[in-house]
C-alpha atoms as a PDB file:
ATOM      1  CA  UNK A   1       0.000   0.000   0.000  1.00  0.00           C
ATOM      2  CA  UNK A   2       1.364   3.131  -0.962  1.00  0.00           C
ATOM      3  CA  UNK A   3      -0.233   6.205   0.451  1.00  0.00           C
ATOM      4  CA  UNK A   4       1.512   9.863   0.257  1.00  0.00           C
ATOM      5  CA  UNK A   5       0.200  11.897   3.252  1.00  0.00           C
ATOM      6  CA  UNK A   6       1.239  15.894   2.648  1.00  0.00           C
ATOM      7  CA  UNK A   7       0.927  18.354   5.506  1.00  0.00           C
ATOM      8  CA  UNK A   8      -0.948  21.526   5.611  1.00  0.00           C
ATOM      9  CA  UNK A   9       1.808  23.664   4.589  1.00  0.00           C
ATOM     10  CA  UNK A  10       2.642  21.191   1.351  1.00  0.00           C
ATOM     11  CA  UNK A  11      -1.321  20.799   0.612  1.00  0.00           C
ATOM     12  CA  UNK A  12      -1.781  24.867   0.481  1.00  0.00           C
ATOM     13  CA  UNK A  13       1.274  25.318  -1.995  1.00  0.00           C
ATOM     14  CA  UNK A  14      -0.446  23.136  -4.238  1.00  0.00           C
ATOM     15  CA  UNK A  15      -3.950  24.418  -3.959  1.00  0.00           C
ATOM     16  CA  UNK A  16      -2.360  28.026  -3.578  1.00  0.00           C
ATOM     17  CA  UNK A  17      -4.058  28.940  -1.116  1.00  0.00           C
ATOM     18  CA  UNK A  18      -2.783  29.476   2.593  1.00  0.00           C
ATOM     19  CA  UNK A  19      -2.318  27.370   5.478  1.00  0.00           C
ATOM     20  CA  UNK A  20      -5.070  30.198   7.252  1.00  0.00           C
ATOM     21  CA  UNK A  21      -7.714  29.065   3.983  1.00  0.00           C
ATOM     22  CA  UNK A  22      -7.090  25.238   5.092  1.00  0.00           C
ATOM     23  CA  UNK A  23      -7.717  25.918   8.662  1.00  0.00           C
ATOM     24  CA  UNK A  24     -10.817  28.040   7.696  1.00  0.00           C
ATOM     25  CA  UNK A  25     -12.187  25.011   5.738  1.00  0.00           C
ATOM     26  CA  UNK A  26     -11.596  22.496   7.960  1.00  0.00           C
ATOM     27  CA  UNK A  27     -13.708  24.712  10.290  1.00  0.00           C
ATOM     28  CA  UNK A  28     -16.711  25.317   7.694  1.00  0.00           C
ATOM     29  CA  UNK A  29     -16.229  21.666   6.720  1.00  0.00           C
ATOM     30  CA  UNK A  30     -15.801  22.652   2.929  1.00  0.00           C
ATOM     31  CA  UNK A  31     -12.294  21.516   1.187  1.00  0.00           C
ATOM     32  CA  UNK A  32     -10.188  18.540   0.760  1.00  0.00           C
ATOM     33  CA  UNK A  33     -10.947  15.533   2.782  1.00  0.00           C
ATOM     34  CA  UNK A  34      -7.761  14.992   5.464  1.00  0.00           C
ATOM     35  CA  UNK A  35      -6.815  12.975   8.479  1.00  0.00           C
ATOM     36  CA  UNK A  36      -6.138  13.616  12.123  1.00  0.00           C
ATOM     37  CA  UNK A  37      -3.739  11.363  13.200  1.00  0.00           C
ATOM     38  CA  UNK A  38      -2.358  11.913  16.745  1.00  0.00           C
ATOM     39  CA  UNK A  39      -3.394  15.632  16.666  1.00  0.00           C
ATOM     40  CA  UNK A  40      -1.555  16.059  13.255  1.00  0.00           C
ATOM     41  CA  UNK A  41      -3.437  17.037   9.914  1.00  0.00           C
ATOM     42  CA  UNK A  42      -2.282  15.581   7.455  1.00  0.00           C
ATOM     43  CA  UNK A  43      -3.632  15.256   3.632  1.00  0.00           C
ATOM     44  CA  UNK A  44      -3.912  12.641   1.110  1.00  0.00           C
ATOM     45  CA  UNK A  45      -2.203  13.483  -2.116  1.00  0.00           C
ATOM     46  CA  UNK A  46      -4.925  11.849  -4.145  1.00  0.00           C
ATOM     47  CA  UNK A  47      -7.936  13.765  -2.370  1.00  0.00           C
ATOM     48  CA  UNK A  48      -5.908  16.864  -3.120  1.00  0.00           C
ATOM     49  CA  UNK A  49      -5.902  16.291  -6.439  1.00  0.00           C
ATOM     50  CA  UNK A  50      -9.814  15.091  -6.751  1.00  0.00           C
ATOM     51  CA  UNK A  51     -10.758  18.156  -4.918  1.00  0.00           C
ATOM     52  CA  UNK A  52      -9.111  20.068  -7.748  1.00  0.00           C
ATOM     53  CA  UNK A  53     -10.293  18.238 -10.022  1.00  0.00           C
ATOM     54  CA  UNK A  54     -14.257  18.375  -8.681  1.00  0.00           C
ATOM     55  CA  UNK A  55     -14.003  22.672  -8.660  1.00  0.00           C
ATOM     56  CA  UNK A  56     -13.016  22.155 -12.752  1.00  0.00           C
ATOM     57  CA  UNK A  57     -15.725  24.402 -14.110  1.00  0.00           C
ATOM     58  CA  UNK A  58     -17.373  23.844 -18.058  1.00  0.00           C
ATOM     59  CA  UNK A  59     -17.755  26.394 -20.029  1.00  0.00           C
ATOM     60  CA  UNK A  60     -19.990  25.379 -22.843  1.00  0.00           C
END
């Protein structure tokens, strides 16, 4: 099993947003799904990527 686990700081370079926006969401319970393991977020690479991919919007 190979699962890549990203912290916050990692996770908000990629979505560009801040650390402060990830926080926020976790709060509202809007964003990427994540983990807390042991009092430590941490992100799955692959739900990062799906939760970019499910905010694509069509233009038609």
């Amino acid at each position: 099993m190979d699962i890549k686990l990203i912290k916050p700081k990692e996770a908000a370079q990629i979505l560009m947003c801040s650390e402060r926006t990830l926080e926020a969401w976790r709060r509202e319970e809007k964003g990427p799904c994540y983990y807390k393991i042991e009092g430590k977020i941490l992100y799955k690479a692959e739900d990062i990527l799906s939760f970019i991919e499910e905010s694509k919007v069509s233009i038609q």
